[in-house]
Protein backbone atom coordinates (compact mmCIF):
# COMPACT_ATOMS: atom_id res chain seq x y z
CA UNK A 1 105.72 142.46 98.50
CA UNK A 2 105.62 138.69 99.50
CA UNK A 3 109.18 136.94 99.71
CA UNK A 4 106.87 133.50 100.44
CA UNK A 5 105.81 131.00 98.85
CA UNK A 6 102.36 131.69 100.13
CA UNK A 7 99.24 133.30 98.65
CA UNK A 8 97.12 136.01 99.97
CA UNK A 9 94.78 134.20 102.78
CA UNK A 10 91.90 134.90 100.41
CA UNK A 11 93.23 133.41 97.34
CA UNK A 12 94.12 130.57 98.92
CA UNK A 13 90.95 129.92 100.93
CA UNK A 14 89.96 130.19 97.22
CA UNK A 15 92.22 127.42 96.08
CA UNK A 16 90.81 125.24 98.88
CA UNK A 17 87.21 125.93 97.94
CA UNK A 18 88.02 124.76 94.32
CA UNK A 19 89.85 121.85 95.40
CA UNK A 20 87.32 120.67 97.80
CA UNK A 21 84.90 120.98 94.26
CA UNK A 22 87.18 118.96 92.94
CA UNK A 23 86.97 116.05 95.15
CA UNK A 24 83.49 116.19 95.71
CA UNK A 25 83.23 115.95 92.35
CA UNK A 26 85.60 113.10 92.06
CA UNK A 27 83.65 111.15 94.11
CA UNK A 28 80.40 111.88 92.67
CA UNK A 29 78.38 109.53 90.79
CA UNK A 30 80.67 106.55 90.57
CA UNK A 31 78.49 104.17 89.86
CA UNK A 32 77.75 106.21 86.28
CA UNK A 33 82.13 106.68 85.39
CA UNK A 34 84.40 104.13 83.57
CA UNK A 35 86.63 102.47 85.82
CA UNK A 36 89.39 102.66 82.82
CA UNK A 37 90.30 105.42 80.58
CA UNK A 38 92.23 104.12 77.57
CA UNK A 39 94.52 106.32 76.01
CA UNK A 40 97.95 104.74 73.95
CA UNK A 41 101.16 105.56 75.66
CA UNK A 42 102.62 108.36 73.39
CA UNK A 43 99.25 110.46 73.81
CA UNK A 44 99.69 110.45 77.55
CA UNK A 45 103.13 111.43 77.00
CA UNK A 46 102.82 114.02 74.89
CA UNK A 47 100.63 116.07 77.33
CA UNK A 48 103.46 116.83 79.44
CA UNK A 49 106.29 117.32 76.70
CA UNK A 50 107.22 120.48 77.89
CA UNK A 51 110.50 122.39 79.26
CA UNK A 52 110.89 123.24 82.39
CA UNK A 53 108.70 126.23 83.68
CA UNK A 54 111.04 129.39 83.80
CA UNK A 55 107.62 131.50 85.31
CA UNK A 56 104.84 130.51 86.87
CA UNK A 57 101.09 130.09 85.73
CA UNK A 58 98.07 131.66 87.61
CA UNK A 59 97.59 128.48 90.38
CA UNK A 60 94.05 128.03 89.51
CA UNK A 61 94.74 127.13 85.58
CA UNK A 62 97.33 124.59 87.12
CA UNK A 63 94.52 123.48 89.05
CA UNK A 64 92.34 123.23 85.67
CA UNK A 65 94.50 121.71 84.01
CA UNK A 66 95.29 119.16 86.89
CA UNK A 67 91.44 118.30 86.60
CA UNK A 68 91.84 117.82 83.02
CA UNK A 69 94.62 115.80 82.13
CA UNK A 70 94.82 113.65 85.41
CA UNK A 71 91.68 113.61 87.01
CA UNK A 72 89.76 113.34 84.37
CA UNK A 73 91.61 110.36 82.68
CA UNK A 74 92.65 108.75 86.25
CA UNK A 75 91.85 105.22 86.73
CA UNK A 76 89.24 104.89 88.75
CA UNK A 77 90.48 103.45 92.00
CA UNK A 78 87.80 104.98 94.70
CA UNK A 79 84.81 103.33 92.58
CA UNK A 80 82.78 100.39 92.40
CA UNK A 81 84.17 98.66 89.40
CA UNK A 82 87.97 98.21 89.72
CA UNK A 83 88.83 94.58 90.20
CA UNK A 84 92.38 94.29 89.76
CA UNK A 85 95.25 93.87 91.59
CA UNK A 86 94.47 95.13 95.00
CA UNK A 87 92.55 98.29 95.15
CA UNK A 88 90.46 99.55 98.05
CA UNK A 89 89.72 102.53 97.02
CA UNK A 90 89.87 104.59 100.02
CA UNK A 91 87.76 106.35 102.39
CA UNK A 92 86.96 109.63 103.03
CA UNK A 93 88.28 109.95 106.39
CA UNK A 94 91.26 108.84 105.09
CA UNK A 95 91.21 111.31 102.22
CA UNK A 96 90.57 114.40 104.97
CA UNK A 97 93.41 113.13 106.97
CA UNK A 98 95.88 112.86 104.69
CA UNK A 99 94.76 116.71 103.97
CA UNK A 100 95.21 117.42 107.71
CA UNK A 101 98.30 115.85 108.23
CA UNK A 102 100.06 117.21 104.90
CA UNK A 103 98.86 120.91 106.55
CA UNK A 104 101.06 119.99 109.41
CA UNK A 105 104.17 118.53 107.51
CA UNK A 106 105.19 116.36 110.50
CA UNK A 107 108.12 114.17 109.88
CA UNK A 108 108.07 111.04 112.21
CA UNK A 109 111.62 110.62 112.25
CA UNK A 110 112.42 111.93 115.13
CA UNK A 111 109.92 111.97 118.49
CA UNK A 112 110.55 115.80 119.06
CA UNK A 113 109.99 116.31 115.12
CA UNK A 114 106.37 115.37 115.70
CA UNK A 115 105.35 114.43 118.88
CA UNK A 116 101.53 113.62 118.94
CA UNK A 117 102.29 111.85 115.24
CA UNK A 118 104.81 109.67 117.05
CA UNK A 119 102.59 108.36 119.92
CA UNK A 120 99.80 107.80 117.20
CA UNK A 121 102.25 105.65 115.24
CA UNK A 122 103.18 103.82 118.19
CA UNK A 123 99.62 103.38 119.47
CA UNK A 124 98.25 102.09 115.43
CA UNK A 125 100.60 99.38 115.30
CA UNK A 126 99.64 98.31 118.54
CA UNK A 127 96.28 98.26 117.45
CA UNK A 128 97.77 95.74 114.80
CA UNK A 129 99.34 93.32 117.04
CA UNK A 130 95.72 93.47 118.54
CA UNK A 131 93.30 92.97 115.41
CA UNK A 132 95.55 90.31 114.12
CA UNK A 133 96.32 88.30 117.28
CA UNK A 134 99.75 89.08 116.69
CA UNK A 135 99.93 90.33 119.97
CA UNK A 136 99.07 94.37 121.19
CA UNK A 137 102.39 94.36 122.77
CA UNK A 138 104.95 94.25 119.79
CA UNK A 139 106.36 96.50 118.00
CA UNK A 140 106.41 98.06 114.43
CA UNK A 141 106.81 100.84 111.44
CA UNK A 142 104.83 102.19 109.44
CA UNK A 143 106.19 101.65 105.58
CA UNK A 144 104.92 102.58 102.35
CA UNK A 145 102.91 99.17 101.41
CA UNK A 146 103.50 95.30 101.60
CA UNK A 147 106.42 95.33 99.42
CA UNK A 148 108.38 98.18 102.00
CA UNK A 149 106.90 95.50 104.97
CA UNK A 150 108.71 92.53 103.39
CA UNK A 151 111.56 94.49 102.71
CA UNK A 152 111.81 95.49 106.41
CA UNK A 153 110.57 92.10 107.49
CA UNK A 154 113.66 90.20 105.63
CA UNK A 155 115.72 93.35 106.58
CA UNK A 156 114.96 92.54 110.57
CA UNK A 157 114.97 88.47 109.91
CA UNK A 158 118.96 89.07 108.08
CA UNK A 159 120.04 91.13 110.90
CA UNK A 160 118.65 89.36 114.05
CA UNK A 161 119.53 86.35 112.53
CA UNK A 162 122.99 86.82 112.09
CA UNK A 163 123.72 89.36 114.65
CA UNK A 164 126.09 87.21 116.44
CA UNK A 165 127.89 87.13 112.93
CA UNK A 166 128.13 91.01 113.03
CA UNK A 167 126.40 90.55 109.39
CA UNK A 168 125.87 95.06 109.97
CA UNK A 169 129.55 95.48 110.33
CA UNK A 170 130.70 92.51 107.96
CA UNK A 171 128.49 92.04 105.54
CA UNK A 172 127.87 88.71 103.50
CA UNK A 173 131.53 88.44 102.85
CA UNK A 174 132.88 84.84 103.20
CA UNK A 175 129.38 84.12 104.84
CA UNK A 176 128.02 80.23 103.94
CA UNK A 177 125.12 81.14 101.55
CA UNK A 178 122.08 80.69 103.69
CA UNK A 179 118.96 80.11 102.08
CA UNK A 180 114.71 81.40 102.61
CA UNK A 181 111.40 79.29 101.76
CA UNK A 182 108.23 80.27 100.73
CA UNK A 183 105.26 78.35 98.36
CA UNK A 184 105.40 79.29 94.80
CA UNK A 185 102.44 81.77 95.37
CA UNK A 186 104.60 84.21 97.73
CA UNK A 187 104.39 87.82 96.44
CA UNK A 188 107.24 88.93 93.65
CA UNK A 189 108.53 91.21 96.67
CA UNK A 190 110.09 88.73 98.68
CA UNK A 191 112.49 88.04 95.18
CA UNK A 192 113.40 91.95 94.85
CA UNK A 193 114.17 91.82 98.57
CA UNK A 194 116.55 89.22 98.29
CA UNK A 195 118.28 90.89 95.92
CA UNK A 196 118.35 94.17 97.70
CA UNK A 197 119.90 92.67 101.12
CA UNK A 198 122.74 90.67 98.98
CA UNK A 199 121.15 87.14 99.74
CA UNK A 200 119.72 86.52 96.05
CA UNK A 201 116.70 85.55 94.70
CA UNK A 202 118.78 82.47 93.59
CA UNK A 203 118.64 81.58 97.03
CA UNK A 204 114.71 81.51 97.68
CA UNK A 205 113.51 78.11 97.77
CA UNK A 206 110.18 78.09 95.91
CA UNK A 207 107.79 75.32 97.54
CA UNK A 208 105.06 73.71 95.61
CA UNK A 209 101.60 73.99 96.97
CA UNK A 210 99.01 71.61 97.40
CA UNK A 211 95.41 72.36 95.21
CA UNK A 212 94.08 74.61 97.40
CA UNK A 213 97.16 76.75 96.70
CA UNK A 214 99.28 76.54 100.48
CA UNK A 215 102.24 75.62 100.70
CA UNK A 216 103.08 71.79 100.55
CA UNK A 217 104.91 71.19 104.19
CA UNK A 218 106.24 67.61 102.80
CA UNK A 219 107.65 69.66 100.10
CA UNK A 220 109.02 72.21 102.06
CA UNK A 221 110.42 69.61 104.44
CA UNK A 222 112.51 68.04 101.61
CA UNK A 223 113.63 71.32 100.41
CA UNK A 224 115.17 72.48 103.49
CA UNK A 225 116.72 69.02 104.22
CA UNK A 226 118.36 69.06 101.01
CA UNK A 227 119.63 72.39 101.80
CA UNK A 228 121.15 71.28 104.99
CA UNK A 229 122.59 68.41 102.97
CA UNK A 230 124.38 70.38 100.48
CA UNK A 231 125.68 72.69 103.26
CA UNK A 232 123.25 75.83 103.17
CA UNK A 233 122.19 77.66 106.44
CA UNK A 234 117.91 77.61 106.25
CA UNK A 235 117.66 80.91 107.73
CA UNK A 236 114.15 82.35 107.04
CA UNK A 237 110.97 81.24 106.49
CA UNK A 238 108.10 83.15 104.84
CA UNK A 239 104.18 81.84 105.74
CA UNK A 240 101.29 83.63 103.30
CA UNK A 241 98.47 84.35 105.39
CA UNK A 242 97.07 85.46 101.99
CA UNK A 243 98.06 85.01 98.77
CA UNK A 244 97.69 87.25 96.20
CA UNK A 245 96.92 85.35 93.39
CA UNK A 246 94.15 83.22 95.15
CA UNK A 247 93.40 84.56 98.61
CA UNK A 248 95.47 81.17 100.33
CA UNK A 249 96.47 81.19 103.70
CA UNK A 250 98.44 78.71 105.11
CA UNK A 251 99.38 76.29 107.58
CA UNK A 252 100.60 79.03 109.79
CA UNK A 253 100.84 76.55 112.84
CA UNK A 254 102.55 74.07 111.05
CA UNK A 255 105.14 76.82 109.35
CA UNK A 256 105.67 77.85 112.64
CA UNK A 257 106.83 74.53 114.14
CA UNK A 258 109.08 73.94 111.13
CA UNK A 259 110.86 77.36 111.63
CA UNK A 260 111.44 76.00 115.22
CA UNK A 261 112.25 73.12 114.40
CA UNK A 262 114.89 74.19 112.19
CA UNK A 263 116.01 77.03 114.16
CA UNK A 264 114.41 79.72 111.34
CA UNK A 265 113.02 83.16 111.64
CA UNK A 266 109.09 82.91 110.80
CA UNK A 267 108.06 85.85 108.60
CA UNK A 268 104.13 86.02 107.86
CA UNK A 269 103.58 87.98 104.45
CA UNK A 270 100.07 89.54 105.56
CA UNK A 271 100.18 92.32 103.39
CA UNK A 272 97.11 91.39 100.72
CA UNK A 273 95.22 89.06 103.57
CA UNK A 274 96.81 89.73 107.26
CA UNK A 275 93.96 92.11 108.72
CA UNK A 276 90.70 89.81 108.07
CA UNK A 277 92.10 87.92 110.59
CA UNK A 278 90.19 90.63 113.00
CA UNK A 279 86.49 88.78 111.73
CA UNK A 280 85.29 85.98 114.05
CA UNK A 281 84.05 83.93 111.00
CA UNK A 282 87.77 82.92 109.41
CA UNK A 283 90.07 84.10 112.52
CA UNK A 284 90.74 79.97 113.14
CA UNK A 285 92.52 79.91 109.69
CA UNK A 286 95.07 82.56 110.97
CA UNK A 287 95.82 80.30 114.05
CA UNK A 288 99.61 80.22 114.29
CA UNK A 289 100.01 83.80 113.24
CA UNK A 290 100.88 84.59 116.68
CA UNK A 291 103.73 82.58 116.53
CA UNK A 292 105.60 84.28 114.31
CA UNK A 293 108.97 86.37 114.41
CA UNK A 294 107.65 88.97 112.25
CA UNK A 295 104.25 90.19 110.33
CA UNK A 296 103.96 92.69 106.99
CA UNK A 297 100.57 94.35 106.68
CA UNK A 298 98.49 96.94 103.96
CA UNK A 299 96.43 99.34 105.74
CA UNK A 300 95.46 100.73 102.31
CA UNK A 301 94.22 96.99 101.55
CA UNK A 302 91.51 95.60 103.94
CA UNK A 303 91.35 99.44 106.06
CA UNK A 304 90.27 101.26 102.75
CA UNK A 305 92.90 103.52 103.47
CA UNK A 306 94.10 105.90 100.92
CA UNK A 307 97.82 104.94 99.02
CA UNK A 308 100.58 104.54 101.43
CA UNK A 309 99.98 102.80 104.56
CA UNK A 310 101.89 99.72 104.67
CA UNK A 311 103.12 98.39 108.34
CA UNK A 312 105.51 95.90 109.46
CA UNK A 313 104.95 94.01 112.91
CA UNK A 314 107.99 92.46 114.80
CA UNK A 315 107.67 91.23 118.84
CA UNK A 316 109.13 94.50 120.52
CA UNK A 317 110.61 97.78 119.08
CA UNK A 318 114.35 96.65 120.68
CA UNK A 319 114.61 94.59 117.16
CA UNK A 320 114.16 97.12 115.35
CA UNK A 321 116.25 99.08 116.46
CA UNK A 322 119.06 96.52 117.14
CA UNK A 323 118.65 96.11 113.53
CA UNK A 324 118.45 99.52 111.78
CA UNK A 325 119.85 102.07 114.77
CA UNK A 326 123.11 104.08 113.94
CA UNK A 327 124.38 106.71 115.59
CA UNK A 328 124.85 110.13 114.29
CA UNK A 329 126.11 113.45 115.81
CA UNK A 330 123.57 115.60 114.57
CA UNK A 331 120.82 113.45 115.61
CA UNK A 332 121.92 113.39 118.96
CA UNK A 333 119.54 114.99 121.26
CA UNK A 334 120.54 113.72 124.66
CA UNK A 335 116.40 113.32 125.75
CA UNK A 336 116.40 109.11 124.94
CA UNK A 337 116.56 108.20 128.66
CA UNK A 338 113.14 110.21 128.88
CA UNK A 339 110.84 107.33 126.87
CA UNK A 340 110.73 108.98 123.54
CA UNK A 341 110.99 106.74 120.64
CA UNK A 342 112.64 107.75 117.33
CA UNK A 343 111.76 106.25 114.62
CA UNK A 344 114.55 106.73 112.92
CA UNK A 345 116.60 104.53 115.35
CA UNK A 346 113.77 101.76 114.19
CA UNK A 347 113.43 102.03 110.38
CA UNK A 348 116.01 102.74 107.47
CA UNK A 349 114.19 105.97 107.01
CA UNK A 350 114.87 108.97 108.78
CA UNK A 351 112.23 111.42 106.73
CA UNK A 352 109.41 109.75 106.54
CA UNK A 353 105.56 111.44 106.79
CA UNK A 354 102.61 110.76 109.28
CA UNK A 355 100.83 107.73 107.98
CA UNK A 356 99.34 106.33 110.85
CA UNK A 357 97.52 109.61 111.56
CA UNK A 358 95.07 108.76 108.83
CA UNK A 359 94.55 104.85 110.19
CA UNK A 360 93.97 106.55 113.82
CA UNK A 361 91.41 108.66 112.28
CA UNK A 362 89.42 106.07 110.40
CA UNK A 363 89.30 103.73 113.60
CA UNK A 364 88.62 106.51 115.97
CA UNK A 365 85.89 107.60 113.15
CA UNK A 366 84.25 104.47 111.84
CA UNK A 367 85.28 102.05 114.40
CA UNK A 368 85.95 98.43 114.37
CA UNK A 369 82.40 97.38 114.34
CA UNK A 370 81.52 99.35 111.01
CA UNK A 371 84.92 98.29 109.18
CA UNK A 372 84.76 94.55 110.29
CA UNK A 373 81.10 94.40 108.60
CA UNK A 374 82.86 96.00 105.67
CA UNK A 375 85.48 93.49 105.31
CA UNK A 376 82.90 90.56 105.87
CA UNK A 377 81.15 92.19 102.78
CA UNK A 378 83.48 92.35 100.42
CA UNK A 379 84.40 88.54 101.02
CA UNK A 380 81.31 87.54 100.69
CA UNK A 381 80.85 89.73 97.60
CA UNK A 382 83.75 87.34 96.65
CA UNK A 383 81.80 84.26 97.22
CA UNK A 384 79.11 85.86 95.29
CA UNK A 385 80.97 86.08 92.53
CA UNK A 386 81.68 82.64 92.63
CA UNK A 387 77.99 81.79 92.99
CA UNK A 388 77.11 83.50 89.97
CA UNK A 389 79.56 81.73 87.84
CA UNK A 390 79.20 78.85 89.05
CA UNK A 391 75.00 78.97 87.78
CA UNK A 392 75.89 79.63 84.08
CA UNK A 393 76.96 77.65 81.28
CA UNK A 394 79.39 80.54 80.08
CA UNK A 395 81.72 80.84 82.95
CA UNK A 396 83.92 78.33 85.05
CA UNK A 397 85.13 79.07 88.42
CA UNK A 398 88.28 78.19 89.01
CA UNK A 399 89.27 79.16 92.61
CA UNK A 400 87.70 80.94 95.30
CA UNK A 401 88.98 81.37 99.42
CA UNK A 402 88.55 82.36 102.72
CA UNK A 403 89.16 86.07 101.40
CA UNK A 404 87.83 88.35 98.46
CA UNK A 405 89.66 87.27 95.28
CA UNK A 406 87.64 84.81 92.85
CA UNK A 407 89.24 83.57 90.06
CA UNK A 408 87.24 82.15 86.76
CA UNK A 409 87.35 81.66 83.14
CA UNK A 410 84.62 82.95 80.28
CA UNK A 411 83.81 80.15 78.25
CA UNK A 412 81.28 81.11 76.06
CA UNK A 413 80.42 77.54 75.74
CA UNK A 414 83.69 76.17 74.56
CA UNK A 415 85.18 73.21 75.29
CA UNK A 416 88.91 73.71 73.76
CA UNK A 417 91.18 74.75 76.10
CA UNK A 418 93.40 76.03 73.81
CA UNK A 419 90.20 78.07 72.24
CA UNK A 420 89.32 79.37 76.31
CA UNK A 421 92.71 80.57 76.42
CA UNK A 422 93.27 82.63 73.67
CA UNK A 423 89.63 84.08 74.50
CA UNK A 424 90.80 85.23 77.72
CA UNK A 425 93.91 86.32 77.19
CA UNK A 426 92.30 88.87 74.71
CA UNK A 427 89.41 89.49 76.82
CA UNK A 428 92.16 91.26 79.16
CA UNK A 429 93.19 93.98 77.11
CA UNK A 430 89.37 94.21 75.51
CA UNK A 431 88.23 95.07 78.96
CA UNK A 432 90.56 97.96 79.64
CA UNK A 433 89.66 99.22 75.73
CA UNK A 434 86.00 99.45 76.99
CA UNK A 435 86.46 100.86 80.53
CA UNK A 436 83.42 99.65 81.87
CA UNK A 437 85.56 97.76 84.54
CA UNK A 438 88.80 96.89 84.80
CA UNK A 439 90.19 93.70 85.71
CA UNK A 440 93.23 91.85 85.01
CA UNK A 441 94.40 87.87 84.61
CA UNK A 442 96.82 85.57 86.05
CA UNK A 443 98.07 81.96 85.78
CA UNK A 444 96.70 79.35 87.76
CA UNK A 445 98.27 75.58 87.45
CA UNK A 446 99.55 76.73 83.85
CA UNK A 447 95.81 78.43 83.16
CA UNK A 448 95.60 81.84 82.13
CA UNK A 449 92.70 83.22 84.35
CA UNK A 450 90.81 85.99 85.08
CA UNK A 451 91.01 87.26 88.61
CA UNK A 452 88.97 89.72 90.36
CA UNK A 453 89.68 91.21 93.74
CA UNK A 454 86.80 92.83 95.51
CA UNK A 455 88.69 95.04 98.42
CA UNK A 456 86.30 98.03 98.21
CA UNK A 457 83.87 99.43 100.33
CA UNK A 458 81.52 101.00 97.54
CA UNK A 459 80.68 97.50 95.93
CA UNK A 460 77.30 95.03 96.27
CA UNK A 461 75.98 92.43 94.70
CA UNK A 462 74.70 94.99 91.38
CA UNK A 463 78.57 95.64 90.17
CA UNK A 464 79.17 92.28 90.52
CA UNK A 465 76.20 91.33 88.54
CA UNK A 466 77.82 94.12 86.24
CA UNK A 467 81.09 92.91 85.97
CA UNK A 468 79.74 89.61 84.39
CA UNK A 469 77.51 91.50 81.71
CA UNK A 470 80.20 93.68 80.98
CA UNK A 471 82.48 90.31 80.25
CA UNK A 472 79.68 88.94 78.19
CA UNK A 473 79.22 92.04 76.09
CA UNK A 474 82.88 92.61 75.89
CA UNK A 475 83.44 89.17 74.67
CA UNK A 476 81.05 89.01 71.57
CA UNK A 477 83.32 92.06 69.78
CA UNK A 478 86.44 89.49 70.16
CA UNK A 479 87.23 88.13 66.76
């Protein structure tokens, strides 16, 4: 009789084998499968309307069935025609690791808890200060994405800050509101983290940016003087060394010397655009990123990792743990003195799993050499893009950057803007109806847009030649 949870050895060597079918499978062919499959909300739904299982099914129909109802209608992230948001796709390194390292069930909360996991943590975000010219001497955490690294970047900024105010032990109560500044392209995080830490989004300063979409330093300027004016405390400020919307990075320099100026913690939001700054060819447009208190990066972004692998970057480990360490009896271990470093005494997380061990296995695997031509590819797939559209009568380009996001209108030869518009703005949900490819829109200066990111190691110059056929097609079936 088995009182486990476990199989046999050979049924479950079976259940690998049909897994590993599955993937193979999965990523099979990609240039031939929709990138969207449309189904309306309730139909999704009612697939899993069921009660809760009182016995258990034979593990290979729950396999089946897996295949079938999510695989099988999963948007298609890993392949070549998924152009919205931010979507690398993966690798497959990074797919076998996470494999590996869910075998081994580490949890990197505590060194002793996962030893070899730890050090690999602690040598990856090294590897980030490095790669970024951050500097391969700081410190940092692994999170779950960008959002988690903002968070935990505003989180560090709020405690460091105000330490001498005991803001851990106080709290904001009968604190002088204190205020944050960022251009009106900063990511919709950096609002949900003000909220979360008790500052308010109220309290982020939204800058104006100039055309090129960075931030306007006159503007900002003015904003914080008026703040100081009306009796604020400017406390933070947050540099994009990417936007999402349009790829901008900006002045980081000249951010930096403000926050001095001022006597402000510099936060870099690098999560969408931080690790290009590795490629020779735009590295001078990061200058100044080197400067800064604190640094939020995506692994699963610009390292075609697989979902989560988010990291935050601060100048030594010390503040992070000044900022997030509390003690606890049953953590206590008594072994400190001999180097080991918790994580848990750095990060508001005490489980937390091994997600550097897949980023350790894609650098040790593909190297820096074979992921920095990969990057370089994809943004000049981006400029491709904006080639293309710019040659034909039937598109208008209407921004393009450093990095791999390209942002354009289909015209079909219209002139009213009121007409382009509404033809985009329907094209949108047209698109995902058809599958081909999926891409989503955004405003630019009051413009509904199309945007397409190209973050994906499985593109070339053919899907983006497909992309704009697609469009075409898609468009003539708009009434």
């Amino acid at each position: 009789m088995n009182n486990t949870l476990d199989f046999s050895p050979k049924q479950f060597e079976a259940l690998l084998n049909k897994t590993s079918d599955l993937v193979i499978n999965q990523l099979s062919n990609l240039e031939e499968k929709k990138a969207y499959h449309f189904f309306q909300q309730k139909e999704v739904e009612s697939w899993f309307d069921e009660p809760l299982p009182n016995e258990g099914m034979n593990p290979e129909d729950v396999i089946d069935l897996f295949k079938e109802l999510v695989m099988d209608t999963a948007t298609n992230n890993v392949g070549p025609y998924m152009y919205a948001y931010v979507m690398a796709g993966g690798s497959q390194m990074s797919l076998l690791a996470e494999k590996l390292t869910a075998t081994i069930n580490q949890n990197v909360g505590k060194w002793h808890l996962g030893p070899a996991v730890s050090e690999i943590e602690k040598r990856v975000v090294q590897w980030a200060g490095e790669l970024t010219t951050f500097g391969k001497n700081c410190g940092g955490v692994m999170v779950s994405g960008g959002s988690a690294a903002n968070l935990a970047g505003l989180t560090v900024a709020r405690n460091i800050f105000f330490e001498k105010e005991k803001i851990r032990e106080r709290g904001l109560f009968g604190m002088k509101p204190f205020t944050v500044y960022a251009s009106n392209e900063v990511h919709g995080c950096v609002d949900k983290s003000l909220e979360e830490l008790g500052i308010g989004s109220s309290h982020l300063r939204r800058v104006g940016v100039n055309p090129d979409f960075t931030i306007d330093l006159q503007a900002l300027r003015t904003a914080i003087e008026q703040d100081i004016a009306a009796g604020f405390t400017p406390f933070c400020l947050v540099g994009n060394a990417g936007t999402v919307n349009t790829g901008a990075i900006d002045d980081l320099t000249a951010l930096a010397a403000i926050a001095k100026e001022f006597g402000m913690w510099f936060h870099i939001d690098g999560a969408y655009g931080g690790l290009p700054a590795c490629l020779d060819s735009i590295q001078k447009e990061y200058k100044g990123i080197e400067l800064a208190d604190s640094l939020a990066l995506d692994f699963h972004k610009w390292m075609y990792q697989t979902f989560e692998a988010g990291c935050l970057l601060v100048r030594d480990f010390a503040i992070l743990q000044r900022t997030y360490y509390k003690q606890a009896s049953y953590l206590d271990t008594r072994l400190e003195e001999q180097g080991r470093t918790n994580f848990n005494e750095h990060y508001f997380q005490l489980t937390r799993n091994a997600k550097a061990v897949k980023v350790w296995m894609s650098l040790k695997t593909y190297g820096m050499k074979k992921l920095k031509a990969m990057i370089q590819k994809d943004i000049d797939l981006a400029h491709y893009l904006g080639e293309q559209v710019e040659k034909v009568h039937d598109f208008e380009l209407k921004s393009t950057s450093h990095l791999a996001v390209t942002c354009f209108r289909y015209t079909n030869g219209l002139t009213d803007e009121a007409a382009i518009d509404e033809l985009n703005r329907k094209l949108i949900p047209a698109l995902e109806k058809d599958g081909r490819v999926f891409i989503t829109g955004t405003t630019l200066h009051n413009q509904f847009v199309i945007r397409a990111c190209l973050i994906n190691h499985r593109m070339h110059e053919g899907t983006v030649d497909y992309l704009m056929k697609v469009i075409r097609e898609v468009a003539q079936t708009i009434q």
